[in-house]
Protein backbone atom coordinates (compact mmCIF):
# COMPACT_ATOMS: atom_id res chain seq x y z
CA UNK A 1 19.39 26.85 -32.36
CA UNK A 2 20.75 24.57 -29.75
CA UNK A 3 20.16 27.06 -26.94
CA UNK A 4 16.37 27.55 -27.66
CA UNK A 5 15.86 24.00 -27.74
CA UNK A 6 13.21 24.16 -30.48
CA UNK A 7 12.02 20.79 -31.95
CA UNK A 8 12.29 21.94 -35.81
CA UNK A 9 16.35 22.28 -34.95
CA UNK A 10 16.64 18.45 -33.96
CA UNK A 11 16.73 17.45 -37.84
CA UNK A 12 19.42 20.00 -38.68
CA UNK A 13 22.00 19.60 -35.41
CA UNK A 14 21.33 15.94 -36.44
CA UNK A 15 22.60 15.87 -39.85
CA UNK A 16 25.74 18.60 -38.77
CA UNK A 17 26.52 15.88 -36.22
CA UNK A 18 26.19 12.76 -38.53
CA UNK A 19 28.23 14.35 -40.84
CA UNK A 20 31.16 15.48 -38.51
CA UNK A 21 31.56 11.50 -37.48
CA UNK A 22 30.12 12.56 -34.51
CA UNK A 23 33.67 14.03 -33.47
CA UNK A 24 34.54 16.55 -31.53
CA UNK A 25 36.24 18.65 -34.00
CA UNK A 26 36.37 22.62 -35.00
CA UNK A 27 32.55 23.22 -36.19
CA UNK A 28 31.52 22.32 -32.76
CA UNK A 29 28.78 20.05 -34.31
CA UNK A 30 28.42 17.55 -32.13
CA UNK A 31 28.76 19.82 -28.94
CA UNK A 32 25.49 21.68 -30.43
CA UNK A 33 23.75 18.40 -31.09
CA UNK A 34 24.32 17.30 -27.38
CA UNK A 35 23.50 21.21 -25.56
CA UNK A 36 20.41 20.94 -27.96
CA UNK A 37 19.57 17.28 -26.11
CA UNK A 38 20.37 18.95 -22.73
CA UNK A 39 18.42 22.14 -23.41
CA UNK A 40 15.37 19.87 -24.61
CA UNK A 41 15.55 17.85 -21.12
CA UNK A 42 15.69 20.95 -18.99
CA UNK A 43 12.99 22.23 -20.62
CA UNK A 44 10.67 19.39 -20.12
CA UNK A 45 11.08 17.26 -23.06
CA UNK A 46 12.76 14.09 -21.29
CA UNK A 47 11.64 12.02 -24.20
CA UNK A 48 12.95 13.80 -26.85
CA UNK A 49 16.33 14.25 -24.87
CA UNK A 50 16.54 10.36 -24.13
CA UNK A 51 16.15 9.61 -27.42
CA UNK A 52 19.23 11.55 -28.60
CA UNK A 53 21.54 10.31 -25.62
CA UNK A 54 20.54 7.28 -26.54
CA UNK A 55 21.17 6.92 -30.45
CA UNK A 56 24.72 8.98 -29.64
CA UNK A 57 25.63 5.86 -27.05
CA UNK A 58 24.61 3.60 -29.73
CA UNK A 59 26.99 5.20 -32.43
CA UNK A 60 29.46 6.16 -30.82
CA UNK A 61 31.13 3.10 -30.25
CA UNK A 62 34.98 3.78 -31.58
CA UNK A 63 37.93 5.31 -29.25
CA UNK A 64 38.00 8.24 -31.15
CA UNK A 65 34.29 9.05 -30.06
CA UNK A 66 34.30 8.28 -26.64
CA UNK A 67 34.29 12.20 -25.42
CA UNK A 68 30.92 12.25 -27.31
CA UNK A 69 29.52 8.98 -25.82
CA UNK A 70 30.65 10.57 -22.13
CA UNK A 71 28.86 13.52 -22.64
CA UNK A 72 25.80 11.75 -23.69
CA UNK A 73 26.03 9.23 -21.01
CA UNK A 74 26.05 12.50 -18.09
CA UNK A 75 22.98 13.95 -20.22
CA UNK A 76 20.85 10.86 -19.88
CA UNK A 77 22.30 9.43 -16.88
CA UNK A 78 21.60 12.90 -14.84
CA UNK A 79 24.15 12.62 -12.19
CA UNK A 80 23.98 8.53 -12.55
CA UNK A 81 20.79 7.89 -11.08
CA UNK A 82 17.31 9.61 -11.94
CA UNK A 83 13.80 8.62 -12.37
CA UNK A 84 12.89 8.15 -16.21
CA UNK A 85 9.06 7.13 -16.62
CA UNK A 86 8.54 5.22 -13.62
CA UNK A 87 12.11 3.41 -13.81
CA UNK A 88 15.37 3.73 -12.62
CA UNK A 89 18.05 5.04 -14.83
CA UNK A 90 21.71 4.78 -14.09
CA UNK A 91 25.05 4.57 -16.40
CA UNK A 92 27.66 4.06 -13.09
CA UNK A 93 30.41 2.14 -14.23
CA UNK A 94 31.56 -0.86 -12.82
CA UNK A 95 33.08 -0.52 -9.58
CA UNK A 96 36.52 -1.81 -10.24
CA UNK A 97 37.75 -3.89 -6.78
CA UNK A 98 34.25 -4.34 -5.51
CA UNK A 99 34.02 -8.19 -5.12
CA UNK A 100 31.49 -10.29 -6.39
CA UNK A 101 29.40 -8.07 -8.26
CA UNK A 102 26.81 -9.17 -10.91
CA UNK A 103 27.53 -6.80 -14.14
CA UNK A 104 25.06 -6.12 -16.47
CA UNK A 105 25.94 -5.18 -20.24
CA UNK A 106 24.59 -6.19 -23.45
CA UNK A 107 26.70 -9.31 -24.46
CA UNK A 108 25.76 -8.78 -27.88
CA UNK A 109 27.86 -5.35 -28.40
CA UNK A 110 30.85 -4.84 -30.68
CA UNK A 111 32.47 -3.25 -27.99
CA UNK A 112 32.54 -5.97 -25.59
CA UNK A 113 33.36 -8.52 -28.13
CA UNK A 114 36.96 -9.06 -26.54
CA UNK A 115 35.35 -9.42 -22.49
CA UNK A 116 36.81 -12.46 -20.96
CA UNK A 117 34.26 -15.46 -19.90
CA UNK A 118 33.83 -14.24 -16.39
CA UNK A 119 33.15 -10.70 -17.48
CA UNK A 120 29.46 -10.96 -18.95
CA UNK A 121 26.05 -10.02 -18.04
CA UNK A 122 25.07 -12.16 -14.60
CA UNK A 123 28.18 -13.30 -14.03
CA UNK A 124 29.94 -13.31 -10.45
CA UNK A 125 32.50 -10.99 -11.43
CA UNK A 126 35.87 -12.70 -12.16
CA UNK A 127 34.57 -15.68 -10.03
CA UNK A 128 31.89 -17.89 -11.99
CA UNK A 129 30.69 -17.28 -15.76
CA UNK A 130 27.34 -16.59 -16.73
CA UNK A 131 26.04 -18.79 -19.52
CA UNK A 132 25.18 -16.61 -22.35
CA UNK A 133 22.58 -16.26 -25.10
CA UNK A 134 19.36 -15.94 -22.60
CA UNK A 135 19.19 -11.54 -22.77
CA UNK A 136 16.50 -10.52 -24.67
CA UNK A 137 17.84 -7.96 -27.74
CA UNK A 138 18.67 -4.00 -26.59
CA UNK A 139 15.49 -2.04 -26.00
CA UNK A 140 13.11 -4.72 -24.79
CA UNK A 141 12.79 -5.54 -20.60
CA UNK A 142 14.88 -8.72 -19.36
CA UNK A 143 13.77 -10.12 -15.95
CA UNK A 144 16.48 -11.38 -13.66
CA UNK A 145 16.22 -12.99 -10.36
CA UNK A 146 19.73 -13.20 -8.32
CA UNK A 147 19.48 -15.80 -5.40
CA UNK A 148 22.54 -15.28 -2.55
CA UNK A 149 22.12 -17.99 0.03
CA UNK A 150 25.17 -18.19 1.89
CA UNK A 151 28.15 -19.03 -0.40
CA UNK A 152 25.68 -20.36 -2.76
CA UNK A 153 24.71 -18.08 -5.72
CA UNK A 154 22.16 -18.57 -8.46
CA UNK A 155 21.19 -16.12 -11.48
CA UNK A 156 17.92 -16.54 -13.04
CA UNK A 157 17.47 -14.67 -16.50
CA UNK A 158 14.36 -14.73 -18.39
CA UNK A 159 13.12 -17.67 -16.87
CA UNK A 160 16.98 -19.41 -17.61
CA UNK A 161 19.40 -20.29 -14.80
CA UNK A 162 22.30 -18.81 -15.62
CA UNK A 163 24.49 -18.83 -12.94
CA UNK A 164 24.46 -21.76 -9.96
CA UNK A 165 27.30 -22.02 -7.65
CA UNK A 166 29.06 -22.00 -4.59
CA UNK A 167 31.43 -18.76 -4.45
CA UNK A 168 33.31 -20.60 -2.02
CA UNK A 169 34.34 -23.82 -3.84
CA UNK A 170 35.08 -21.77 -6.86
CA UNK A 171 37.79 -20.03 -5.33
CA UNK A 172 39.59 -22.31 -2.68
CA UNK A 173 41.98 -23.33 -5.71
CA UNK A 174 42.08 -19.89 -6.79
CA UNK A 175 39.24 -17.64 -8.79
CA UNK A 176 39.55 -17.87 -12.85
CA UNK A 177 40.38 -14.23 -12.88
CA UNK A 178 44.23 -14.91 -10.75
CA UNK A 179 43.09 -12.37 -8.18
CA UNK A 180 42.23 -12.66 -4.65
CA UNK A 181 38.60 -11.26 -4.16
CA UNK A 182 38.88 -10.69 -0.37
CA UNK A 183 34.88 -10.13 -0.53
CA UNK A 184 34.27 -13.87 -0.83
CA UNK A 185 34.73 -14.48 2.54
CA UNK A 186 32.20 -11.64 3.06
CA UNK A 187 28.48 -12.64 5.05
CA UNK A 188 27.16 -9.25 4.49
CA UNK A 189 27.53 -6.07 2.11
CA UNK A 190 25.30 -3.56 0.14
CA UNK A 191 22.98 -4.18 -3.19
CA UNK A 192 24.17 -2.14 -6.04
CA UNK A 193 22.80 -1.35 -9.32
CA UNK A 194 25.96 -2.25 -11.93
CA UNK A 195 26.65 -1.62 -15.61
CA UNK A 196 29.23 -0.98 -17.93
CA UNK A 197 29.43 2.61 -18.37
CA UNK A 198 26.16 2.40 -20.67
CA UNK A 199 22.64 3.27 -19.66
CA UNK A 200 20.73 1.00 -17.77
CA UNK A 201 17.10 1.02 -16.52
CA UNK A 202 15.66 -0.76 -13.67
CA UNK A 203 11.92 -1.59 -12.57
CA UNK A 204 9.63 -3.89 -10.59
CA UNK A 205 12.85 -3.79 -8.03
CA UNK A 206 11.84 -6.68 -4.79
CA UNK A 207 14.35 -8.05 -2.56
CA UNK A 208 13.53 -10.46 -0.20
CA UNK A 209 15.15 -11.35 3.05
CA UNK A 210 15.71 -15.30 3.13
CA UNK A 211 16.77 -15.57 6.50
CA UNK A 212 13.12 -14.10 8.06
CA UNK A 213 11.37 -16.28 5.35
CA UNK A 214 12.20 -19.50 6.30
């Protein structure tokens, strides 16, 4: 049923899945479910696929599940970056050691309940918090605005300024983090799209040189 990737199977591989914890385990439920989500991508149904991937990231939130939530992440993330309805779609993971990165993740998930201050959505990574509570809930567009003007940096999110400071006064006594972020001392570098492991989607993308605008 999975291989054919007919629609009338979804219900069925569903409900095997569901019931097996979504766990990889000996009735290979869950490995159907997810070649059934696969099959129904390469076959032209990228909604139908997404929507799977998606509700298995969703779930799948215990240590014990995590195979299943990988798998689903390479399904919708289709070799990290893809083109999904006129938007970007990536699920890289953070780039450990990359300085000053802006990370994006839903603050509002179980499984980042533990993150230090430092570590949430629009914050310079390990350098200044973010103020939280201005991300709109999961499944609904957030508009963000990130400002670098020299050492200066400013987050804007939803219209909320969530981040505004100087990267280089917050870490002449040392960063918050303890470590040494060589990259602050860096005038020039690469924009990257960041999250958390989970699926993001980007659109509307403008970036604006400051230095020509004055």
């Amino acid at each position: 049923m999975a291989n054919i990737a007919d629609a009338s199977a979804k219900e069925i591989l569903s409900l095997a899945a569901e019931k097996a914890g979504y766990f990889y385990e000996k009735t290979n439920a869950v490995q159907s479910y997810l070649l059934f989500a696969k099959r129904m991508g390469e076959e032209g149904n990228i909604t139908q696929s997404e929507s799977i991937c998606l509700d298995l990231i969703r779930k799948c939130t215990l240590k014990e599940q995590t195979n299943t939530r990988i798998a689903a992440l390479g399904i919708e993330g289709k070799k990290d970056i893809q083109a999904v309805q006129r938007a970007i779609v990536t699920a890289t993971q953070h780039a450990e050691g990359k300085d000053e990165s802006s990370k994006i993740l839903d603050n509002t998930a179980s499984i980042y309940k533990n993150l230090k201050e430092y570590q949430y959505h629009g914050s310079v990574y390990g350098v200044i918090p973010a103020k939280r509570g201005y991300l709109k809930p999961v499944g609904e567009w957030n508009s963000q605005e990130v400002i670098a003007k020299g050492p200066n940096i400013k987050v804007v999110l939803n219209g909320a300024i969530i981040v505004d400071g100087n990267i280089e006064e917050a870490g002449k006594n040392g960063t918050i983090d303890g470590r040494k972020h060589p990259g602050l001392k860096q005038t020039k570098g690469h924009i990257g799209f960041l999250g958390h492991g989970s699926v993001v989607r980007f659109r509307n993308i403008r970036i604006k040189n400051l230095i020509n605008s004055i």
